[in-house]
Protein backbone atom coordinates (compact mmCIF):
# COMPACT_ATOMS: atom_id res chain seq x y z
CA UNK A 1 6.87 16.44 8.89
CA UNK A 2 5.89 12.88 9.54
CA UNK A 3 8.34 10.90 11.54
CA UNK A 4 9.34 7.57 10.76
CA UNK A 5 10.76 4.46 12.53
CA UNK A 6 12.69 2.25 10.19
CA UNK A 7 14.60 -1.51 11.02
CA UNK A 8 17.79 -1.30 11.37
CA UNK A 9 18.83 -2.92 8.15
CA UNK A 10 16.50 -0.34 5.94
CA UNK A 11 18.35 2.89 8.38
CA UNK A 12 21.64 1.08 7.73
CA UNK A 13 21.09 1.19 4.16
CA UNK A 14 19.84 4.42 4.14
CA UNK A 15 23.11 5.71 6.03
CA UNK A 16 20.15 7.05 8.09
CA UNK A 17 20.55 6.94 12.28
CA UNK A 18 17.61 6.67 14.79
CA UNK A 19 14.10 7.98 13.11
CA UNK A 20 13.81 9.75 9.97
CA UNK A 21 11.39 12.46 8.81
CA UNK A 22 10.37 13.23 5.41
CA UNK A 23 7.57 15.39 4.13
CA UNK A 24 4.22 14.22 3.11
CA UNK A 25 1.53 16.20 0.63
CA UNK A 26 -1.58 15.74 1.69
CA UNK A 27 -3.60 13.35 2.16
CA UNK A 28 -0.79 11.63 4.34
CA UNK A 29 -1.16 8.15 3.14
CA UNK A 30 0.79 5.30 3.71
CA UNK A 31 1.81 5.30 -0.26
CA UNK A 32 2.50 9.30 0.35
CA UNK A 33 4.88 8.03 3.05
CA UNK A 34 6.53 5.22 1.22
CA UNK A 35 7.15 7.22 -1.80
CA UNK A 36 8.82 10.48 0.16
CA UNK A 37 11.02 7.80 1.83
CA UNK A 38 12.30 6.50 -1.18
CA UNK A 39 12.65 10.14 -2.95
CA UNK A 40 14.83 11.27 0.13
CA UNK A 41 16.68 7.56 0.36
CA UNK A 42 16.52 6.55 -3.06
CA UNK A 43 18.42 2.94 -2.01
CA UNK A 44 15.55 2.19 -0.05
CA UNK A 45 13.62 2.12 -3.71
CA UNK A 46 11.96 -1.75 -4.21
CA UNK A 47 12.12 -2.69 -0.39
CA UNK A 48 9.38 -1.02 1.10
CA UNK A 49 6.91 -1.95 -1.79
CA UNK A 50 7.57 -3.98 -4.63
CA UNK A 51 9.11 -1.86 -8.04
CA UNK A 52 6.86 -3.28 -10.20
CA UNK A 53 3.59 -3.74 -8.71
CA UNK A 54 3.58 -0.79 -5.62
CA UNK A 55 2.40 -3.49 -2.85
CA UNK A 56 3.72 -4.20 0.43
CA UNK A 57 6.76 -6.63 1.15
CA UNK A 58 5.49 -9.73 2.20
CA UNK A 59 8.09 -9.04 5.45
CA UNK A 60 7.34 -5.35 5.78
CA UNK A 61 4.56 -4.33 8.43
CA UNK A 62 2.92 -1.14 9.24
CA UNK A 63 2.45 0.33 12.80
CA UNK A 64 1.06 3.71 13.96
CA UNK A 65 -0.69 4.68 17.61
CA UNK A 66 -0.37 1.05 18.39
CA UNK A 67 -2.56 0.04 15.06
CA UNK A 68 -1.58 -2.31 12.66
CA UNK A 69 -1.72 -1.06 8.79
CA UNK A 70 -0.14 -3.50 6.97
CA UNK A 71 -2.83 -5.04 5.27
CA UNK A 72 -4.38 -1.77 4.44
CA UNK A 73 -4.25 0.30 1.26
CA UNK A 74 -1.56 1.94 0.34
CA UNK A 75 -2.89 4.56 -1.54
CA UNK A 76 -5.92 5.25 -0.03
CA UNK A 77 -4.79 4.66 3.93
CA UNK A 78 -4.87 7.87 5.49
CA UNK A 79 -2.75 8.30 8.94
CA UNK A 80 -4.43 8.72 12.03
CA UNK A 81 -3.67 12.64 12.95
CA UNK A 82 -0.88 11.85 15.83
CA UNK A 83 1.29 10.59 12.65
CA UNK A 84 0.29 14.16 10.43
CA UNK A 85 0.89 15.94 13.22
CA UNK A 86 4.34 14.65 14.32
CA UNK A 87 3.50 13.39 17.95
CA UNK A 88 3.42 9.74 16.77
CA UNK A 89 6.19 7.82 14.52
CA UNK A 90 4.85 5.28 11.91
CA UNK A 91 6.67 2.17 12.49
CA UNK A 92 8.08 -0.06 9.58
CA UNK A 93 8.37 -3.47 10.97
CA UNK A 94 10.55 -6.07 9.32
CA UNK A 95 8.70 -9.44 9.92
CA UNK A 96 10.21 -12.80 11.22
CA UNK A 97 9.87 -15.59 9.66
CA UNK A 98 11.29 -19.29 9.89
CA UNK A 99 10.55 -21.93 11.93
């Protein structure tokens, strides 16, 4: 069961409160990640990753065991063991931006 830490907009759509879990097959990637979230919280489908193409939202950032992922693969980032093993959340981080 990987645990995961979503902004408060993407739980509120969700009708999810505080972290949510979902379960990842092996290898636990960030793409294995995304796509369990969106099979469990179908809504959150499209803002994540993009529909069409699979990549990250320009806004969306990855954290896990205080490392940023967000400019890493998807499908081929594998989560550092904490994450796998539950201990650690992975953190989805809506961006600011503006000036």
């Amino acid at each position: 069961m990987i645990r995961v830490l979503l902004p408060f907009h993407l739980r509120t759509l969700a009708g999810a409160t505080g972290e949510v879990q979902v379960d990842v097959v092996r290898p636990a990637t960030l793409a294995a990640v995304i796509a369990a979230l969106e099979t469990k919280y179908p809504m959150l489908r499209g803002t994540i990753r993009d529909r069409e193409t699979g990549k990250r939202r320009l806004l969306v950032r990855f954290y896990a065991c205080e490392k940023d992922f967000s400019h890493e693969p998807l499908e081929t980032t594998e989560l550092p063991a904490p994450v796998v093993a539950g201990e650690e959340p992975l953190l989805v981080v809506g961006a600011i931006a503006g000036g």
